[in-house]
C-alpha atoms as a PDB file:
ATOM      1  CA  UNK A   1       0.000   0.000   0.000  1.00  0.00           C
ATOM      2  CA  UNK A   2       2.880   2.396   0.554  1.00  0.00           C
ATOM      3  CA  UNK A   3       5.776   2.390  -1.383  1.00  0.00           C
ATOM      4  CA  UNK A   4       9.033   2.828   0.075  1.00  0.00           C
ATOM      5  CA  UNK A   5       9.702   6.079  -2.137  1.00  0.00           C
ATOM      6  CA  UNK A   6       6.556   7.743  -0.583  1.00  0.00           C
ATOM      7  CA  UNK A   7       7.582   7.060   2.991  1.00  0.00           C
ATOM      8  CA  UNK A   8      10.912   8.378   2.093  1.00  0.00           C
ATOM      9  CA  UNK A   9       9.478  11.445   0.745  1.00  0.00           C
ATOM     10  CA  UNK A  10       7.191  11.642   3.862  1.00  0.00           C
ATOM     11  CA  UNK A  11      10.434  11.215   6.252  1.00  0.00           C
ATOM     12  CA  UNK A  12      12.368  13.657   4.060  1.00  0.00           C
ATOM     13  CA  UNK A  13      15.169  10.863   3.241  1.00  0.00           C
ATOM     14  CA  UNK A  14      17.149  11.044   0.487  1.00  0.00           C
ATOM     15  CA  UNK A  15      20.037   8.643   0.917  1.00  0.00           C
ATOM     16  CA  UNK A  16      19.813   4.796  -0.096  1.00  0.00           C
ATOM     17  CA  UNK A  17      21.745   4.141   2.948  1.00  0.00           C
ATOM     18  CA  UNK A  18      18.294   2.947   4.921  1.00  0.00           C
ATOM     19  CA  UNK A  19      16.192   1.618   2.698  1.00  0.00           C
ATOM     20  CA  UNK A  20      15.838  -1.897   4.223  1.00  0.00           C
ATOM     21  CA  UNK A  21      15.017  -0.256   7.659  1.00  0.00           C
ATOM     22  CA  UNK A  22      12.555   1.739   5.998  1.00  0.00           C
ATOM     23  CA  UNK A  23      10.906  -1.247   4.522  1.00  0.00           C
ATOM     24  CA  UNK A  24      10.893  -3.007   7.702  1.00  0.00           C
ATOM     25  CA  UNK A  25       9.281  -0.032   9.132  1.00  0.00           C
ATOM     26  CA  UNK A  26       6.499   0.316   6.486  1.00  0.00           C
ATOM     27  CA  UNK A  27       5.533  -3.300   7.377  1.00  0.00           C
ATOM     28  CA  UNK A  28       5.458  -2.209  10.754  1.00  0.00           C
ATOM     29  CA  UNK A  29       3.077   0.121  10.559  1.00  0.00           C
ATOM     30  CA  UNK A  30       0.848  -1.498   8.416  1.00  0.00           C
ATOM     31  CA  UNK A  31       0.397  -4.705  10.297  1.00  0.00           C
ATOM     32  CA  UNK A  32      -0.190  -2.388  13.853  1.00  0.00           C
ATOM     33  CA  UNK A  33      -2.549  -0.692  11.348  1.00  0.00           C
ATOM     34  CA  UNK A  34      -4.222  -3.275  10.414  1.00  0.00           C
ATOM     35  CA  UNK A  35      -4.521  -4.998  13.629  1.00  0.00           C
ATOM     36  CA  UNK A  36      -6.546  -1.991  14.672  1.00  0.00           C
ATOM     37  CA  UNK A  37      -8.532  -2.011  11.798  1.00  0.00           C
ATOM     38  CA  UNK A  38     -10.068  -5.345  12.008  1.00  0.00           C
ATOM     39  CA  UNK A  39     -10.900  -5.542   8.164  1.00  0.00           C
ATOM     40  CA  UNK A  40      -9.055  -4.642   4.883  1.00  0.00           C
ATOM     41  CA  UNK A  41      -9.344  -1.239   3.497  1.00  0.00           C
ATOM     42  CA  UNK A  42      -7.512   1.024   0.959  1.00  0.00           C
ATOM     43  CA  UNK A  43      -8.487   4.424   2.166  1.00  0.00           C
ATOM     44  CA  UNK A  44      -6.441   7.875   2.380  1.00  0.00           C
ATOM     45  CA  UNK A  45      -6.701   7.449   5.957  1.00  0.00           C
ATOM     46  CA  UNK A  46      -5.077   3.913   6.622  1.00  0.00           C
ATOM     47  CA  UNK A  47      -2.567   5.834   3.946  1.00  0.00           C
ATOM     48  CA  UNK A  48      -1.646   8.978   6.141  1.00  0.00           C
ATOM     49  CA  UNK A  49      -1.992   6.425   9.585  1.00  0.00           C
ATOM     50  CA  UNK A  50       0.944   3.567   8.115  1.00  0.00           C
ATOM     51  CA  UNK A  51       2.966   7.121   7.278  1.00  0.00           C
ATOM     52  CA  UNK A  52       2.906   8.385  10.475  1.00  0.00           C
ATOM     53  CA  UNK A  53       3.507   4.790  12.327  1.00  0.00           C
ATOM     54  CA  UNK A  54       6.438   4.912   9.731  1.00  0.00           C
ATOM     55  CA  UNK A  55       7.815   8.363  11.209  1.00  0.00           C
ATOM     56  CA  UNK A  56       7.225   7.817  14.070  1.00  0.00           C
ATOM     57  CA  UNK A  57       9.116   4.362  14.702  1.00  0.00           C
ATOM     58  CA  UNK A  58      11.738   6.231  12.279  1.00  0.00           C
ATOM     59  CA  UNK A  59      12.252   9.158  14.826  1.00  0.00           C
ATOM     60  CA  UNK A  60      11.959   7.082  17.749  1.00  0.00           C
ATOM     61  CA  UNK A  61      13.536   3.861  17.050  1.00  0.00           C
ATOM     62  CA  UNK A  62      15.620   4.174  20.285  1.00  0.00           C
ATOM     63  CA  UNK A  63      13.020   5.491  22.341  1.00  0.00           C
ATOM     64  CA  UNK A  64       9.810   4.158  20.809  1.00  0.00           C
ATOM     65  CA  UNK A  65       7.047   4.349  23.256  1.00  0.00           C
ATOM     66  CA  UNK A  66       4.564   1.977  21.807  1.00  0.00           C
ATOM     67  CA  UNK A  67       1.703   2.305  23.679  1.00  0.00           C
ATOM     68  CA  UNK A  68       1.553   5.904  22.480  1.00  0.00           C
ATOM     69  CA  UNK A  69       2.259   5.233  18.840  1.00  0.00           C
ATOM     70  CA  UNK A  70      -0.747   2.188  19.198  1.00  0.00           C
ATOM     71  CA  UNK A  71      -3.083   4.823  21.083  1.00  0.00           C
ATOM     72  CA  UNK A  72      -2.358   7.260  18.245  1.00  0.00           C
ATOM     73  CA  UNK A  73      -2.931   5.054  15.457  1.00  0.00           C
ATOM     74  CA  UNK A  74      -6.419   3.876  17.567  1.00  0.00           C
ATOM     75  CA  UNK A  75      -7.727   7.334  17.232  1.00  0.00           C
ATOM     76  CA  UNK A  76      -6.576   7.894  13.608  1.00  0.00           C
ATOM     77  CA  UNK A  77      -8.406   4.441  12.374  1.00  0.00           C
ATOM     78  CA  UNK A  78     -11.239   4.670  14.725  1.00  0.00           C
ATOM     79  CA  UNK A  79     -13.980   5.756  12.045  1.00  0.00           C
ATOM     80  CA  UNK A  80     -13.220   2.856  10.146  1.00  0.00           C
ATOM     81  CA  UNK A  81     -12.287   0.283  12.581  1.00  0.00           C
ATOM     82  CA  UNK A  82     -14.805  -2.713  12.858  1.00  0.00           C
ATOM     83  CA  UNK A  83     -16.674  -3.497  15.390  1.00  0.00           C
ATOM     84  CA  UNK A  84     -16.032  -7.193  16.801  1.00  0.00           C
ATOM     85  CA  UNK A  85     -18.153  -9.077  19.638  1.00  0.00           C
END
């Protein structure tokens, strides 16, 4: 869904040097992202939410607080996230 040359634009990278960790990252994001989610979906939202689970990790990756970056994505996804019971 993203491509590693959009979350490299997002990030403001413009080396090679990272590119793997970036990748790794992108997965990241998407599968926290989708866990939330509870169903597939391709919208601008789920877009803009694996970006900044991306950055986030990216700026953080020493001193990621989880939790937070779960909580954040929670609120982001919330409108679309489906219901289970």
């Amino acid at each position: 869904m993203i491509k590693l040359d959009d979350a490299k634009l997002y990030l403001k990278v413009d080396h090679d040097d990272e590119d793997e960790l970036i990748e790794h990252l992108i997965e990241t994001s998407y599968q926290l992202c989708k866990d939330i989610l509870r169903q597939a979906s391709q919208s601008e939202v789920l877009k803009t939410a694996i970006l900044f689970g991306v950055a986030y990790l990216y700026e953080h990756r020493e001193t990621a607080n989880h939790k937070e970056l779960k909580e954040t994505l929670y609120h982001l996804l919330l409108a679309e996230r489906k219901d289970v019971f």
